[in-house]
N, C-alpha and C. Protein backbone atom coordinates (compact mmCIF):
# COMPACT_ATOMS: atom_id res chain seq x y z
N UNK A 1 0.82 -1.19 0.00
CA UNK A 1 0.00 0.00 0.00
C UNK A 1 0.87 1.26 0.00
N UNK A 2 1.87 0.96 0.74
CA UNK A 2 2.58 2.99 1.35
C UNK A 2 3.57 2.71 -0.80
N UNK A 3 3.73 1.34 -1.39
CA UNK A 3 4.44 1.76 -2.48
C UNK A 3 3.48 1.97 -3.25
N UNK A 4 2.10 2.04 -3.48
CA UNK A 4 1.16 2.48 -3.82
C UNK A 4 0.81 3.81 -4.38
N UNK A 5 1.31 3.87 -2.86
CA UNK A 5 0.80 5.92 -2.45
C UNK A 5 2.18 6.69 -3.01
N UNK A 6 3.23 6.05 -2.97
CA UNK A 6 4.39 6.36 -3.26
C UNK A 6 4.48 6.79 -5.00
N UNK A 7 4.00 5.90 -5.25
CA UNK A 7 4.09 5.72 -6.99
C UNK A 7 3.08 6.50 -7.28
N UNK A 8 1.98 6.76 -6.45
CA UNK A 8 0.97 7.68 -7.24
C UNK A 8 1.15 9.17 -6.83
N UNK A 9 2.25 9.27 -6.11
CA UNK A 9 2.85 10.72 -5.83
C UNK A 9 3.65 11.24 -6.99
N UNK A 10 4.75 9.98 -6.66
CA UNK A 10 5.71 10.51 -8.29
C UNK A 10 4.78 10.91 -9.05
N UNK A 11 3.87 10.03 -9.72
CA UNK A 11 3.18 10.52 -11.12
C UNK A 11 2.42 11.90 -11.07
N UNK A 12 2.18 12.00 -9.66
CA UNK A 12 1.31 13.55 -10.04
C UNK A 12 2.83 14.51 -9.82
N UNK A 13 3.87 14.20 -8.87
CA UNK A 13 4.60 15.23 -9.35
C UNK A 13 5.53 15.27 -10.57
N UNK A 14 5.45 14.14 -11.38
CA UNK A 14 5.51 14.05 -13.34
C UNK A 14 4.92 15.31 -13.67
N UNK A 15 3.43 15.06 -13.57
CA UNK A 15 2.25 15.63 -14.36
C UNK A 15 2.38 16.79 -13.73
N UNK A 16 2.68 17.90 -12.90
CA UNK A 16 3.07 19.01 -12.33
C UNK A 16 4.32 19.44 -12.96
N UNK A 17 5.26 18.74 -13.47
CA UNK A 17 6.24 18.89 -14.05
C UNK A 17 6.09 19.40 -15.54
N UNK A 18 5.36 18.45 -15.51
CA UNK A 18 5.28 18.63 -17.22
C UNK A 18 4.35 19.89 -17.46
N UNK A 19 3.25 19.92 -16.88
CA UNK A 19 2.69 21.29 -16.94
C UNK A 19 2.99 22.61 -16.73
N UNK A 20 4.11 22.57 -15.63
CA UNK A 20 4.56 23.97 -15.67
C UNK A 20 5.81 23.59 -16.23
N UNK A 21 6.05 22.87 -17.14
CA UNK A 21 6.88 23.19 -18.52
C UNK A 21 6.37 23.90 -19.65
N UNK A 22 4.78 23.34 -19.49
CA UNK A 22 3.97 23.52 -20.92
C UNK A 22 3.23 24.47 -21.01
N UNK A 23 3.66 24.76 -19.29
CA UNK A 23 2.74 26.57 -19.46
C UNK A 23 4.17 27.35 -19.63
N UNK A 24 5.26 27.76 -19.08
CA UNK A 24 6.40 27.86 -19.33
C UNK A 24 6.50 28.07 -20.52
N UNK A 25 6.44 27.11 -21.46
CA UNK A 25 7.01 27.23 -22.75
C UNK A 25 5.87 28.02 -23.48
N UNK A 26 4.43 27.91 -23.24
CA UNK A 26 3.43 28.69 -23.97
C UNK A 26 3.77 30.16 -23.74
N UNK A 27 4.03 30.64 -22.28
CA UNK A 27 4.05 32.25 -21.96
C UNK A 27 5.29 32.57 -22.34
N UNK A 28 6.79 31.87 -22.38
CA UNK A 28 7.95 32.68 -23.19
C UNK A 28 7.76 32.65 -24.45
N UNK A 29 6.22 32.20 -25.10
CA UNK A 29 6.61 32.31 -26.72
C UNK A 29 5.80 33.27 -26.94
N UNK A 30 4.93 33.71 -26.35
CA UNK A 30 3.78 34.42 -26.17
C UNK A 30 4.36 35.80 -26.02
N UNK A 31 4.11 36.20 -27.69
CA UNK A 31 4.74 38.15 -27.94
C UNK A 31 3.88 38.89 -27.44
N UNK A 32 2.84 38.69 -27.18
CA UNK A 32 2.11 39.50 -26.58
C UNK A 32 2.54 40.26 -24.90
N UNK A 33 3.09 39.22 -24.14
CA UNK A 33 3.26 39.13 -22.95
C UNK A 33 4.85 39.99 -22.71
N UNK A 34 4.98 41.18 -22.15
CA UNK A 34 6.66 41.53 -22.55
C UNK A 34 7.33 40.84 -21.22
N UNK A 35 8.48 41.65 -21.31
CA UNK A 35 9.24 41.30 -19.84
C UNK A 35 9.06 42.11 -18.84
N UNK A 36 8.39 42.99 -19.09
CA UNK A 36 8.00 44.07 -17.88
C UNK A 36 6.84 42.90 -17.21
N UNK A 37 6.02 42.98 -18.02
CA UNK A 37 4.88 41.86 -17.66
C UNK A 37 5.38 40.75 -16.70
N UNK A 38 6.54 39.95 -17.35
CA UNK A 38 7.33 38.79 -16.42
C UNK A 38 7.24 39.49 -15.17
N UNK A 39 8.71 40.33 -15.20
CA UNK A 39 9.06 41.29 -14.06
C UNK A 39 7.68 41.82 -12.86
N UNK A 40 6.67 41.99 -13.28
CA UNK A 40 5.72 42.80 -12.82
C UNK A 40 5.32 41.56 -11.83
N UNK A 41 4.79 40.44 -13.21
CA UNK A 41 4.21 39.45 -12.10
C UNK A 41 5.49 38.75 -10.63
N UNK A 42 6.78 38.24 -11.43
CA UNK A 42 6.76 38.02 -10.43
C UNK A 42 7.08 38.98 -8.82
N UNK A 43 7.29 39.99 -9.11
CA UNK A 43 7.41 40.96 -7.92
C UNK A 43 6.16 40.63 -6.91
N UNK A 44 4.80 40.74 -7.90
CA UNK A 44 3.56 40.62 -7.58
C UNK A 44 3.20 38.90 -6.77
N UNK A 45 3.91 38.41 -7.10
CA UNK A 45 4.16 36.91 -6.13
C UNK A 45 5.04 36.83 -5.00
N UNK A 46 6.10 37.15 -5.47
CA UNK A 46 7.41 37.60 -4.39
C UNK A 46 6.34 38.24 -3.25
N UNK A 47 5.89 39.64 -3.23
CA UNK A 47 5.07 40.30 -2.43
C UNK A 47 4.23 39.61 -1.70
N UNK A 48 3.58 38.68 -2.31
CA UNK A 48 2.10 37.56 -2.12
C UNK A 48 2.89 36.76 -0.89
N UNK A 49 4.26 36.50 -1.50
CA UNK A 49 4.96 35.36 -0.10
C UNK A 49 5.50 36.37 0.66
N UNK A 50 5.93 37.34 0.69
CA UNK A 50 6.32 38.18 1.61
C UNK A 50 5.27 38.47 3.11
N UNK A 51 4.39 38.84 2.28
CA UNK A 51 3.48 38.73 3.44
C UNK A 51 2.58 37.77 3.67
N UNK A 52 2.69 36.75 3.35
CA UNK A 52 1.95 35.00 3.32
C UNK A 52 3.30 34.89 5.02
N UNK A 53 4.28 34.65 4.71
CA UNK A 53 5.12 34.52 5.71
C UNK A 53 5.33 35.38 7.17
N UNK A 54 5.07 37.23 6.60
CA UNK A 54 5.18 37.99 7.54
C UNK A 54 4.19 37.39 8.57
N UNK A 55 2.82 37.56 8.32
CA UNK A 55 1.65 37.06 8.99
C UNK A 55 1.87 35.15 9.47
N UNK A 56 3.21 34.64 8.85
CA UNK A 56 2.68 33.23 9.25
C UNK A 56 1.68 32.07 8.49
N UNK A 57 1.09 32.68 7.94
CA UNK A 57 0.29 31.88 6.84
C UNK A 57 0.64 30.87 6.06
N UNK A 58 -0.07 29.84 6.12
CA UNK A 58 0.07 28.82 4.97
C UNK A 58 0.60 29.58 4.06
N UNK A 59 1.64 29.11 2.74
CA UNK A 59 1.92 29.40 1.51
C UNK A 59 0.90 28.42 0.55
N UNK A 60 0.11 28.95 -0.47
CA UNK A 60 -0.50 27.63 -1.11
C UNK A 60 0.38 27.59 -2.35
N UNK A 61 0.21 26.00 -2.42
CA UNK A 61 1.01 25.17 -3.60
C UNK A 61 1.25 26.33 -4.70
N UNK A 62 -0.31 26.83 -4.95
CA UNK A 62 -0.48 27.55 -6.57
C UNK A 62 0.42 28.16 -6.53
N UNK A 63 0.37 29.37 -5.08
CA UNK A 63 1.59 30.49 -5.64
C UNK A 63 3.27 29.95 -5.94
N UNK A 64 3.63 28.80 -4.99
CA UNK A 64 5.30 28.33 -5.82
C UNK A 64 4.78 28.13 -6.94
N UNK A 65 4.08 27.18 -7.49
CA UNK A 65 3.95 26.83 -8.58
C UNK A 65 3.76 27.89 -9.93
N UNK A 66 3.38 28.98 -9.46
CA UNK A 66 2.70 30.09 -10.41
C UNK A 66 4.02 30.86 -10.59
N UNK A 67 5.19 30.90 -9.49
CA UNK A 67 6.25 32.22 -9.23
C UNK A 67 7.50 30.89 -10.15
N UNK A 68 7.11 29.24 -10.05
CA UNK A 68 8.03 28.68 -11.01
C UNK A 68 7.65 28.83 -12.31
N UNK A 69 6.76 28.62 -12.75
CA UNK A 69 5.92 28.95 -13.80
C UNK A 69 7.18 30.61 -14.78
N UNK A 70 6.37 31.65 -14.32
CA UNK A 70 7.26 32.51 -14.16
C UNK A 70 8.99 32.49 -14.86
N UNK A 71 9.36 32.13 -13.49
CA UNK A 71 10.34 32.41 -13.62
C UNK A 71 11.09 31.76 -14.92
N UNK A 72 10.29 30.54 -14.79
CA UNK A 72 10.71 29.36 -16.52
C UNK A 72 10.98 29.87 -17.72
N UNK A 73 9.68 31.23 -17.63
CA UNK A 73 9.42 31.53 -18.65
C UNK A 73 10.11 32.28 -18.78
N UNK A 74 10.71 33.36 -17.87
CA UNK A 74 11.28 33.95 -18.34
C UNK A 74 12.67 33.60 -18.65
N UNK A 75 13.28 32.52 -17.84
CA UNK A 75 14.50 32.16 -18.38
C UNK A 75 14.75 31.30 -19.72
N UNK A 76 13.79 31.52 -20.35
CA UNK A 76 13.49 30.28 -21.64
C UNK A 76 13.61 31.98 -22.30
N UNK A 77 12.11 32.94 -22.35
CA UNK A 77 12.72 34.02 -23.09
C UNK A 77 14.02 34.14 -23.39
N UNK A 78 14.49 34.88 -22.01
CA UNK A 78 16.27 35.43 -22.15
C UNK A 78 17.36 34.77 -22.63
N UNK A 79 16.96 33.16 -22.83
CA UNK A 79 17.84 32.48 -23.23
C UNK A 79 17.77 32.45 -24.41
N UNK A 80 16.89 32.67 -25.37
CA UNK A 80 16.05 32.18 -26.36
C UNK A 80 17.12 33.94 -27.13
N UNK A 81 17.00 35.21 -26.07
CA UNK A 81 17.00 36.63 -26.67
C UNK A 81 18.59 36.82 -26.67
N UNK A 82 18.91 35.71 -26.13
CA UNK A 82 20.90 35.92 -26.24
C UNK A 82 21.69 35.07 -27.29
N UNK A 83 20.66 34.58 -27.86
CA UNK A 83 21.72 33.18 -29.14
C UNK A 83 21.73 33.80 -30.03
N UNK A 84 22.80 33.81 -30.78
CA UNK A 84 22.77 34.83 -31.87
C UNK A 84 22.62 34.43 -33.11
């Protein structure tokens, strides 16, 4: 049973993986979206845990997940804006 629960953990943290790859890769291709935008949001998360922590508060999953998200994207941009 506990290798059960074990194996059905890995797979959802696969499938978490792979999704904030596949959102990742959708928002650094996405011209619409600039880098101020990146920049903006994640400040706007950074802030969210700043005071999630000041107060003590649970952190929820979404926001790491949303500030990795993020950050993916933007390091896929910048990488993408330096090859020549």
């Amino acid at each position: 049973m506990i290798l059960g629960l074990a194996a059905g953990a890995l797979n959802m943290e696969i499938a978490m993986a792979v999704d904030i790859n596949r959102l990742s890769n959708q928002l650094a291709a996405n011209r619409s979206i600039t880098d101020y935008d990146f920049w903006r949001a994640s400040k706007t998360i950074n802030d969210a845990l700043y005071l999630l922590e000041k107060h003590r508060s649970p952190i929820p999953l979404e926001i790491i997940q949303a500030r990795r998200i993020i950050r993916q994207a933007r390091l896929k941009r910048t990488s993408v804006k330096s090859l020549p």
